[in-house]
C-alpha atoms as a PDB file:
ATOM      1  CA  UNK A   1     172.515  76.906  33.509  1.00  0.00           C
ATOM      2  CA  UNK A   2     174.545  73.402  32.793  1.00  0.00           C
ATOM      3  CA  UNK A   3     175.570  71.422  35.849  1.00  0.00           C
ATOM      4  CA  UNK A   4     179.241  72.344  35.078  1.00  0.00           C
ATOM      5  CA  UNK A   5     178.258  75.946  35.281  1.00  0.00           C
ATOM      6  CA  UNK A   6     176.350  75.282  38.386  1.00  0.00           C
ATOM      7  CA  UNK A   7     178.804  73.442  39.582  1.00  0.00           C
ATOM      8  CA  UNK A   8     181.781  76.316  39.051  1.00  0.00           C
ATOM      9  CA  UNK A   9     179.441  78.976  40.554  1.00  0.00           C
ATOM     10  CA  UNK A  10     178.671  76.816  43.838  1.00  0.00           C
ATOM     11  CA  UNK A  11     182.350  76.365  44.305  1.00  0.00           C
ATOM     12  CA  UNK A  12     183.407  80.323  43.787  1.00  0.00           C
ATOM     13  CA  UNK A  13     180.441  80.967  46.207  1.00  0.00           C
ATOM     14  CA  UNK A  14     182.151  78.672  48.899  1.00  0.00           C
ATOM     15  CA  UNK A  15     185.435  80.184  47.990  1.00  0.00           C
ATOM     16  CA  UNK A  16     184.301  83.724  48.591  1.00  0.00           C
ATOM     17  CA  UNK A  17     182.921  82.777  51.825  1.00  0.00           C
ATOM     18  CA  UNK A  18     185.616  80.945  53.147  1.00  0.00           C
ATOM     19  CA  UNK A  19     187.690  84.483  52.582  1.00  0.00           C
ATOM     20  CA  UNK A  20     184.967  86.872  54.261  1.00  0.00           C
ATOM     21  CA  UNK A  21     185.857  86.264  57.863  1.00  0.00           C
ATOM     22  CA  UNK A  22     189.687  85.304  57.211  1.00  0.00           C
ATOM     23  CA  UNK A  23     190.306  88.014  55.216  1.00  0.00           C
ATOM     24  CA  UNK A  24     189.743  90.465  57.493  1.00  0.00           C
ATOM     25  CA  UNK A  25     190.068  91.605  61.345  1.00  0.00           C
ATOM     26  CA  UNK A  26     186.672  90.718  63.200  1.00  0.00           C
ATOM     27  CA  UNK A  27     184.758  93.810  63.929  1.00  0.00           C
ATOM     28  CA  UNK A  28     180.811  94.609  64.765  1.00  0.00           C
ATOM     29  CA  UNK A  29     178.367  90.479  64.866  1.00  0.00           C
ATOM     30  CA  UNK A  30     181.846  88.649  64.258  1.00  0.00           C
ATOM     31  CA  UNK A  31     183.703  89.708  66.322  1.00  0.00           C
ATOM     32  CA  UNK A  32     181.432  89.326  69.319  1.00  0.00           C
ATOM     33  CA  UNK A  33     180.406  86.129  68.606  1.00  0.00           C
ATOM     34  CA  UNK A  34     183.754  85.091  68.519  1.00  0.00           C
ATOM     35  CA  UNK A  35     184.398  86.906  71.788  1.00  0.00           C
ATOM     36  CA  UNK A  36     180.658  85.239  73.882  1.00  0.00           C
ATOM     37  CA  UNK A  37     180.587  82.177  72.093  1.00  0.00           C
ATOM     38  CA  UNK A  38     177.041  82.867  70.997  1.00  0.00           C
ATOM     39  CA  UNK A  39     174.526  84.570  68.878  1.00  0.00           C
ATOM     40  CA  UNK A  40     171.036  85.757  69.351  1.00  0.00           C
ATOM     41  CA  UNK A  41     168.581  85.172  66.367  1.00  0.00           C
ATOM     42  CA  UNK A  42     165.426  86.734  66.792  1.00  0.00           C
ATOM     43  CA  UNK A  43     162.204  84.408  65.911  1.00  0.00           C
ATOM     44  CA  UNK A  44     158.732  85.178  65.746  1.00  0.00           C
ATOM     45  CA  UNK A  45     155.614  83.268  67.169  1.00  0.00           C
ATOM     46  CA  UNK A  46     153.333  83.434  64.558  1.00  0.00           C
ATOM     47  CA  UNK A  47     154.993  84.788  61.657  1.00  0.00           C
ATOM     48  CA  UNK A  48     153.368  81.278  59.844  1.00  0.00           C
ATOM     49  CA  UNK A  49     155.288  79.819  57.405  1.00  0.00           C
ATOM     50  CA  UNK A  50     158.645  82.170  57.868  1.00  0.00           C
ATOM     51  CA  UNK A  51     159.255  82.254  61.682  1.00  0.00           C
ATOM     52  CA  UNK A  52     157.183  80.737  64.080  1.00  0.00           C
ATOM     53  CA  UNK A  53     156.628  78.076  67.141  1.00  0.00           C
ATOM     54  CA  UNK A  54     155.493  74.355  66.632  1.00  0.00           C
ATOM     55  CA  UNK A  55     154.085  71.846  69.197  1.00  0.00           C
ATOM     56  CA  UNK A  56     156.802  71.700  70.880  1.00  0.00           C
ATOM     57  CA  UNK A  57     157.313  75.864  71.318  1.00  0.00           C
ATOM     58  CA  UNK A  58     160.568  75.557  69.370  1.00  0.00           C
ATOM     59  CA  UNK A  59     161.022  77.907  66.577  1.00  0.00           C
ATOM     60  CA  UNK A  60     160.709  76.617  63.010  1.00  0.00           C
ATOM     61  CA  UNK A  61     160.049  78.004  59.062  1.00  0.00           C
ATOM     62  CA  UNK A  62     161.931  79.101  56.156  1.00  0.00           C
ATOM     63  CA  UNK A  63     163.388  82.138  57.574  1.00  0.00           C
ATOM     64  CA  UNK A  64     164.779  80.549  60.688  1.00  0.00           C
ATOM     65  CA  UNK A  65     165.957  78.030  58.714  1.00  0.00           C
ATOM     66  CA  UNK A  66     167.661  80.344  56.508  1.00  0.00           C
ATOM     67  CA  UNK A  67     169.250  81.761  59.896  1.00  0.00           C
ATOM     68  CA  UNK A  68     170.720  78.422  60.635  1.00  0.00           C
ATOM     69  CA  UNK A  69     172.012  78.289  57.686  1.00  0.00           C
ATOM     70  CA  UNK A  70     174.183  81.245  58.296  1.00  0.00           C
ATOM     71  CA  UNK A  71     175.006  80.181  61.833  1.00  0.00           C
ATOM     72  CA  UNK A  72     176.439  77.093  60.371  1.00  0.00           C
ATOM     73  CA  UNK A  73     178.632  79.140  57.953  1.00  0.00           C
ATOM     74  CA  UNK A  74     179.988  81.529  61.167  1.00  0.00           C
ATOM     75  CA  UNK A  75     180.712  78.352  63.403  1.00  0.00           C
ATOM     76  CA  UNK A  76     182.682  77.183  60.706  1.00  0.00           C
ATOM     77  CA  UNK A  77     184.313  80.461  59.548  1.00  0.00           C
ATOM     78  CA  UNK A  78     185.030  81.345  63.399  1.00  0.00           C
ATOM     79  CA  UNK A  79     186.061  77.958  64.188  1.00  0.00           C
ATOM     80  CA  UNK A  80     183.435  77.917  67.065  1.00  0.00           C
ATOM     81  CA  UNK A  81     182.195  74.340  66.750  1.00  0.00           C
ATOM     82  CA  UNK A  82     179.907  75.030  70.296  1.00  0.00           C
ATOM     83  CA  UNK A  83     178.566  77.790  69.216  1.00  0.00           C
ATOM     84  CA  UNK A  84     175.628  78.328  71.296  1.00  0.00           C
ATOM     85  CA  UNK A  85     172.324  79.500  69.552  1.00  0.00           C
ATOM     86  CA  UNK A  86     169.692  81.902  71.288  1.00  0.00           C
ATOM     87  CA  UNK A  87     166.644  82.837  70.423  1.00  0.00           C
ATOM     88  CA  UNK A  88     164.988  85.921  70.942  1.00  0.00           C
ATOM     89  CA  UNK A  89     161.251  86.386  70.935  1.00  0.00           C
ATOM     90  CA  UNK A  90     160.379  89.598  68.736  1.00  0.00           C
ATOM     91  CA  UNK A  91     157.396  90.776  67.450  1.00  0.00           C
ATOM     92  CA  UNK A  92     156.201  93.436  64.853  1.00  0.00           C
ATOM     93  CA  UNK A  93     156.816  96.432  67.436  1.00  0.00           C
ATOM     94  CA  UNK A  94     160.136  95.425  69.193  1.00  0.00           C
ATOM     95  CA  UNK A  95     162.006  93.424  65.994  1.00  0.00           C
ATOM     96  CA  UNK A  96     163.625  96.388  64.616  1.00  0.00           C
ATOM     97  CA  UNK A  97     165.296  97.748  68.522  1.00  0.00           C
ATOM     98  CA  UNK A  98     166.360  94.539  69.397  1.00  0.00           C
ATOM     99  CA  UNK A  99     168.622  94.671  66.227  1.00  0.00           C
ATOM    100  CA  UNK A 100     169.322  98.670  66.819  1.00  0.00           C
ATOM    101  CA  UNK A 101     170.588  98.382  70.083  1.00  0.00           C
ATOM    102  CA  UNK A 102     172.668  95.215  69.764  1.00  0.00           C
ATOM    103  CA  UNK A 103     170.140  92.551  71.524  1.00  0.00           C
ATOM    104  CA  UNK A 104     169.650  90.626  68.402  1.00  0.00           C
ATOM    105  CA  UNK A 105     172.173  89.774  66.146  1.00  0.00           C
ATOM    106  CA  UNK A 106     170.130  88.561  63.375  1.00  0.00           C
ATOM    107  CA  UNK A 107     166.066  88.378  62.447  1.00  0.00           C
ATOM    108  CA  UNK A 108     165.122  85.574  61.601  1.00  0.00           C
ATOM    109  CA  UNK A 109     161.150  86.682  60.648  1.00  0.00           C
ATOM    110  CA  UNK A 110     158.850  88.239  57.846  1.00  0.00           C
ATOM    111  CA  UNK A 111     160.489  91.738  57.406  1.00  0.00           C
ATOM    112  CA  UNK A 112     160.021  93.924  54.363  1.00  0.00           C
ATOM    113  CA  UNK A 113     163.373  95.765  53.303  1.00  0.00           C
ATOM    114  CA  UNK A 114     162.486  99.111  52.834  1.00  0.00           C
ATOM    115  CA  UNK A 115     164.107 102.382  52.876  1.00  0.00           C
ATOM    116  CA  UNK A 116     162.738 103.897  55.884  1.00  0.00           C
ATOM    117  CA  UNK A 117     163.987 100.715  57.913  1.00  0.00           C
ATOM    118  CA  UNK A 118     167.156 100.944  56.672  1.00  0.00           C
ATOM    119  CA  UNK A 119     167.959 104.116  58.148  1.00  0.00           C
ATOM    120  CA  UNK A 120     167.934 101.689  61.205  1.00  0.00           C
ATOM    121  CA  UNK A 121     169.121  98.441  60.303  1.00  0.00           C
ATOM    122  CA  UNK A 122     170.601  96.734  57.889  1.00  0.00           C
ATOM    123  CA  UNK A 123     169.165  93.668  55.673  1.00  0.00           C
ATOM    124  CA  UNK A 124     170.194  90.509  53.831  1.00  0.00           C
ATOM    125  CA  UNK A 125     169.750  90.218  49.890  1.00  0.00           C
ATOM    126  CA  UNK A 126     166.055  89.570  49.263  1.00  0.00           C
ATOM    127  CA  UNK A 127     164.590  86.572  50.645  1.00  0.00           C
ATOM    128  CA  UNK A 128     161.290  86.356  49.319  1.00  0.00           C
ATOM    129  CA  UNK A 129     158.563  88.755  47.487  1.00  0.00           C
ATOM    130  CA  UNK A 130     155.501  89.858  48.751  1.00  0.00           C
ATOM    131  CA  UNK A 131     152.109  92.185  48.515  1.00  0.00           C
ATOM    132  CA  UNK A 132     149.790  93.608  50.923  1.00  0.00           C
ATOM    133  CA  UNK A 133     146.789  91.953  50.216  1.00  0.00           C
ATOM    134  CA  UNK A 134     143.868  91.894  53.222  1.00  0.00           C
ATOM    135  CA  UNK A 135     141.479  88.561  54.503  1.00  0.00           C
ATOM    136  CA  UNK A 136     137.980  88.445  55.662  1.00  0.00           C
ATOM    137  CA  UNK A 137     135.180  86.399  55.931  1.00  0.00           C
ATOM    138  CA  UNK A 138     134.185  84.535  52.916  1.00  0.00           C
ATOM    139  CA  UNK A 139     130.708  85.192  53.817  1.00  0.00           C
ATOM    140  CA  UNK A 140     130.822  89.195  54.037  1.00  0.00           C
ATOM    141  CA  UNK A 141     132.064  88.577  49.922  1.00  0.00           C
ATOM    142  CA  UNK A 142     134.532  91.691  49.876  1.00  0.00           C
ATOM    143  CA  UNK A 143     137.027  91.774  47.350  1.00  0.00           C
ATOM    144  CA  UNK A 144     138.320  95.172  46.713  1.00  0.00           C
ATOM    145  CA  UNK A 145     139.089  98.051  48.507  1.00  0.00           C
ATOM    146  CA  UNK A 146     136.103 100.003  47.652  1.00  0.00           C
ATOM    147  CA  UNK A 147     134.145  96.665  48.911  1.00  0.00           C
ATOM    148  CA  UNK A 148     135.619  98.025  52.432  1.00  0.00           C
ATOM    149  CA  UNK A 149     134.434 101.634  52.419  1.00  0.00           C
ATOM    150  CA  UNK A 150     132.864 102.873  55.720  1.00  0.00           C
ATOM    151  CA  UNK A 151     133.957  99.710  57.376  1.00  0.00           C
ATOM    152  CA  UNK A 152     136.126  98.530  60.228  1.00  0.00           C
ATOM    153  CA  UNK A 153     139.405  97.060  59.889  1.00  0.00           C
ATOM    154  CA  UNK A 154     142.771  95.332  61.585  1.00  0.00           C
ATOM    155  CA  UNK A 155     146.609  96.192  60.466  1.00  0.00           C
ATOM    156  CA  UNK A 156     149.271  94.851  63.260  1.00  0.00           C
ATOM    157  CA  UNK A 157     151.050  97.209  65.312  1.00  0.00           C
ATOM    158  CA  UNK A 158     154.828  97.947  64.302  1.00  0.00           C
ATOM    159  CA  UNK A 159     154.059  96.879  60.587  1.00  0.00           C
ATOM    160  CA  UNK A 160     154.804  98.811  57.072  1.00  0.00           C
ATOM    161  CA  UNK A 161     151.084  97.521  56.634  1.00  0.00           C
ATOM    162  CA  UNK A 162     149.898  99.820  58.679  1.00  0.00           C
ATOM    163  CA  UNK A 163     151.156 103.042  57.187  1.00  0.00           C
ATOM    164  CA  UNK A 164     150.036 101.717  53.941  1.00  0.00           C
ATOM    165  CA  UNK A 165     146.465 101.027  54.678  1.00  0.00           C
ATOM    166  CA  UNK A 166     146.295 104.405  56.460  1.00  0.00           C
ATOM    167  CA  UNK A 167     147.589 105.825  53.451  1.00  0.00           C
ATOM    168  CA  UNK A 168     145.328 103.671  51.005  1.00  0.00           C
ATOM    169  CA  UNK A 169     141.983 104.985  53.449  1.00  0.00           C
ATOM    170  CA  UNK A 170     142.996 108.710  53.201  1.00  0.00           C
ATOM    171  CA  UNK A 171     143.864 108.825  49.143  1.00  0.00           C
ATOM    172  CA  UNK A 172     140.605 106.473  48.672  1.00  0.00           C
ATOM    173  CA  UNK A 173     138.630 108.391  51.058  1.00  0.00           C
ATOM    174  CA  UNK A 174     137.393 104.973  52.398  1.00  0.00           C
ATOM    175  CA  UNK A 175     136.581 106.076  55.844  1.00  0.00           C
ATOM    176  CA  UNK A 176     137.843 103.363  57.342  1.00  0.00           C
ATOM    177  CA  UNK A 177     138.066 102.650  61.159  1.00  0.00           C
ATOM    178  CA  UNK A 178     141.497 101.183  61.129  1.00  0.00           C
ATOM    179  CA  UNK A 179     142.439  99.375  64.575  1.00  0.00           C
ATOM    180  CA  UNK A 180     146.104  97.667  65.790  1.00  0.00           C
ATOM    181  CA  UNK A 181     146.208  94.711  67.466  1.00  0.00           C
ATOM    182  CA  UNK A 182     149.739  93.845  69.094  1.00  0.00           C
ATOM    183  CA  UNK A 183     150.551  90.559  66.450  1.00  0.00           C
ATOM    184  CA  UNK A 184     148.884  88.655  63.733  1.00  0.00           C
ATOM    185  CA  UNK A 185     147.219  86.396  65.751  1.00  0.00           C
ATOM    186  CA  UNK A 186     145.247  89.279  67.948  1.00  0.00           C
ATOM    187  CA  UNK A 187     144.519  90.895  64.410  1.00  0.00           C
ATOM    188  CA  UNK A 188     143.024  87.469  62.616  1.00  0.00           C
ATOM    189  CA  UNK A 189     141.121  87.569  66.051  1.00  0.00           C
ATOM    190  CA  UNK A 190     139.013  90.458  65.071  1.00  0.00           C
ATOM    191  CA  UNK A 191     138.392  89.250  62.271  1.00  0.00           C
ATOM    192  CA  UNK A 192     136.954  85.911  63.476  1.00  0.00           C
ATOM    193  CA  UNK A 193     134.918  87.677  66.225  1.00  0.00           C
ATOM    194  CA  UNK A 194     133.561  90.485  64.142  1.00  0.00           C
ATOM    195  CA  UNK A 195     135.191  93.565  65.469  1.00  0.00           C
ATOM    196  CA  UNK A 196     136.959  94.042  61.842  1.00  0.00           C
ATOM    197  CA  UNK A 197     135.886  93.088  58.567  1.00  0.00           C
ATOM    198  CA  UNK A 198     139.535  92.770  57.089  1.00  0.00           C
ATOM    199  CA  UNK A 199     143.154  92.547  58.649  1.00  0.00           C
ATOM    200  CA  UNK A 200     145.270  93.846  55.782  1.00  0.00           C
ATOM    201  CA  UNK A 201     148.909  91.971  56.274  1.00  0.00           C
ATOM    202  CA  UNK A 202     151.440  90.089  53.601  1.00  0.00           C
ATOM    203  CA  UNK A 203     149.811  87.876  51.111  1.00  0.00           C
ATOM    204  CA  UNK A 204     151.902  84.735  51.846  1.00  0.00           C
ATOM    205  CA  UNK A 205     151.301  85.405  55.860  1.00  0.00           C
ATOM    206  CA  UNK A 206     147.324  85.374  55.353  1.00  0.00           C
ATOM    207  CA  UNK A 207     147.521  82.434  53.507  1.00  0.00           C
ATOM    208  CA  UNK A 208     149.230  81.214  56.309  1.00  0.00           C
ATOM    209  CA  UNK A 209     147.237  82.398  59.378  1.00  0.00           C
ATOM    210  CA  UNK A 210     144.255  81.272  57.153  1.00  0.00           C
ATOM    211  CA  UNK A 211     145.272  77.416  56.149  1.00  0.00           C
ATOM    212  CA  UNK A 212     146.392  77.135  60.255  1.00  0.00           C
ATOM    213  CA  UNK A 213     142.821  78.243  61.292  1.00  0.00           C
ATOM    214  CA  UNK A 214     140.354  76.014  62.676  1.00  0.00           C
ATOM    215  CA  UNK A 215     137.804  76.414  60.066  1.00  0.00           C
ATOM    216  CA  UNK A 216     139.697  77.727  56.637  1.00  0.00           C
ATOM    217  CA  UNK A 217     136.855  77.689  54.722  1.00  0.00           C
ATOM    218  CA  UNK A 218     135.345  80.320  56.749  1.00  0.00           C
ATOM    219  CA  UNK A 219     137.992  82.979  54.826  1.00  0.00           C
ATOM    220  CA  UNK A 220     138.715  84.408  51.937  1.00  0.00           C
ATOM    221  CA  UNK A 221     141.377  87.006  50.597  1.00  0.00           C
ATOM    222  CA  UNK A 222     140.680  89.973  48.795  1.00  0.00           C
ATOM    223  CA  UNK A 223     142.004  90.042  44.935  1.00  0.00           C
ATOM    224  CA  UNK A 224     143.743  93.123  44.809  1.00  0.00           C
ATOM    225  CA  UNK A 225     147.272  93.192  45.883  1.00  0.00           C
ATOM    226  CA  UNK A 226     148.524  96.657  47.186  1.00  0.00           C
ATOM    227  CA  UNK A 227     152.426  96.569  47.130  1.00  0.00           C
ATOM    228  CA  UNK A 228     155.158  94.320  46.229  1.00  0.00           C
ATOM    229  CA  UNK A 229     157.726  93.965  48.687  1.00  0.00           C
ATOM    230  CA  UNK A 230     161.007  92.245  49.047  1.00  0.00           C
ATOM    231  CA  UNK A 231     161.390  90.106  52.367  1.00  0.00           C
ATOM    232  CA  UNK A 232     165.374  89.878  53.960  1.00  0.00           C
ATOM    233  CA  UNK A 233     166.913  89.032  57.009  1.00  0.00           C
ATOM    234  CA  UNK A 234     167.319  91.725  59.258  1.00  0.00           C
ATOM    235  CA  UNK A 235     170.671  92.979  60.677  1.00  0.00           C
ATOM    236  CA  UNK A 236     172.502  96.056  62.194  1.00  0.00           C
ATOM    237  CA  UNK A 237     173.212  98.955  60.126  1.00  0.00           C
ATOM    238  CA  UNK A 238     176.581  99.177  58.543  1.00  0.00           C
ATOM    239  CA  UNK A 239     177.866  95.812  59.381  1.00  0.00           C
ATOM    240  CA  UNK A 240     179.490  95.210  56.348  1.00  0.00           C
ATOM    241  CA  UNK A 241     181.973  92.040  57.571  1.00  0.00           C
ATOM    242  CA  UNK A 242     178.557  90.398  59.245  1.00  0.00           C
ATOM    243  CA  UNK A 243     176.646  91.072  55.892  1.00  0.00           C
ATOM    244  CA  UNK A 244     179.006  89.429  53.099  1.00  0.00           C
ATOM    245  CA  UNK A 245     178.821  86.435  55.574  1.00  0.00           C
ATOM    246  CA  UNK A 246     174.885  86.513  56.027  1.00  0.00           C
ATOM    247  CA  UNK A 247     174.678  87.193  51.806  1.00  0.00           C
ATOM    248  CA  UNK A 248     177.669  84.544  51.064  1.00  0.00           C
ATOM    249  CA  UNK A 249     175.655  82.298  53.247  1.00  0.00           C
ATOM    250  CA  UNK A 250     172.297  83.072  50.680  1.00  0.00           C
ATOM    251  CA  UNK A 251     173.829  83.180  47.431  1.00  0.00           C
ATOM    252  CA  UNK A 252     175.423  79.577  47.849  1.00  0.00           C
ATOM    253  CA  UNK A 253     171.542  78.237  48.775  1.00  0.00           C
ATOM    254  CA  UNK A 254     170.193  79.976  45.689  1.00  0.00           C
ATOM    255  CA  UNK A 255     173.171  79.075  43.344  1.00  0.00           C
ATOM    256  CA  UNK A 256     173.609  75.855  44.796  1.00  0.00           C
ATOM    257  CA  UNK A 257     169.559  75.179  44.187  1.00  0.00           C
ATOM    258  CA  UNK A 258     169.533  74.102  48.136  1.00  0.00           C
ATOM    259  CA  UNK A 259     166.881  76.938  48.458  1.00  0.00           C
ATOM    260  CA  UNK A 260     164.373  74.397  46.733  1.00  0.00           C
ATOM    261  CA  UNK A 261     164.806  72.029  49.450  1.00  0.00           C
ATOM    262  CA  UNK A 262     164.675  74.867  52.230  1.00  0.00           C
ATOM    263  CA  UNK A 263     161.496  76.137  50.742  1.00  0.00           C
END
């Protein structure tokens, strides 16, 4: 695309967004932000590099940043210039009733959009791709599935991941011994001390959880990927006002190229 074309399409982006709240009467997110002053993101602790805490226990990565993105865009479209920002600790487990029941207003995490889920919630346009992919150590040289037959292994509790592998051990007739631990970092755990040869998770969060370990080297990913999955934001279930905000918000970063500099 030119830079007059990308120009044109950044400015219809903001124009449609400047109309998404005006244009109609607040209802659902909107209209109780407007009404508290505030809105509750919900952030993850070790979702590393989409949602997760630094040094300083403050929440940080591309999908919180993505968040604040569209928490700029309602402070301005709501004409809330103290909008207060909360965050909400979620994990794997609790993310998806903390958006149900109205505690969270947005996730701000590593959530796969996929049709069982959204017969709960709703989600953003797609954020990032993915695939299941699994990590052990570099050492016990497994590479494949088959390379996993007979053997113990991690998924985290609350995650599509887990369904999946379950799935992938009964079709395969692995005989897997497939345990849960209660977030990533308890999974990589087993891994490191030998009570599971593989955690199976997202390829990008592996990577992560890997390059943030204390000896990197140690690991290595398996070469087969298992899925391909479509990350998005996570919101409540037929929102539609809070939506074209949240999606305005995204289109303008992709459109605008800003997403480069996010990323």
């Amino acid at each position: 695309m030119n830079t007059s074309a990308t120009r044109i399409g950044v400015g219809l982006a903001a124009l449609a967004l400047a109309g998404v709240v005006s244009a109609q009467e607040l209802t659902g997110v909107l209209k109780r932000v407007k009404e508290s002053g505030e809105i509750t993101i919900g952030v993850r602790d070790a979702s590393i590099t989409f949602s997760y805490l630094d040094d300083k226990q403050q929440a940080v990565g591309y999908s919180v940043d993505l968040c604040l993105a569209v928490v700029a865009d309602v402070k301005s479209q709501l004409k809330l210039p103290d909008l207060k920002v909360v965050y909400n600790p979620v994990t794997s487990a609790t993310r998806i009733p903390l958006i149900a029941n109205g505690t969270v207003q947005i996730e701000c995490g590593s959530t796969v959009n996929n049709v069982e889920r959204r017969q709960q919630v709703g989600f953003s346009v797609t954020t990032f791709i993915v695939s299941t992919k699994f990590v052990g150590k570099r050492a016990s040289n497994l590479k494949t599935l088959n390379d996993l037959k007979g053997k113990t292994v991690v998924c985290t509790a609350g995650t599509n991941t887990l369904a999946r592998v379950n799935e992938l051990n009964q079709k395969n007739a692995l005989g897997m011994t497939i345990l849960t631990g209660k977030d990533h970092a308890e999974s990589f755990l087993m891994v490191q001390t030998d009570r599971a040869a593989a955690f199976f998770e997202d390829d990008i969060l592996l990577a992560g959880i890997v390059a943030n370990s204390q000896r990197p080297d140690d690991y290595a990913i398996g070469t087969e990927a298992y899925s391909i999955d479509p990350y998005a934001l996570m919101l409540p279930r037929g929102d539609d006002a809070f939506k074209r905000v949240v999606d305005a918000t995204l289109t303008r970063l992709y459109r605008s190229g800003d997403i480069q500099r996010v990323y």
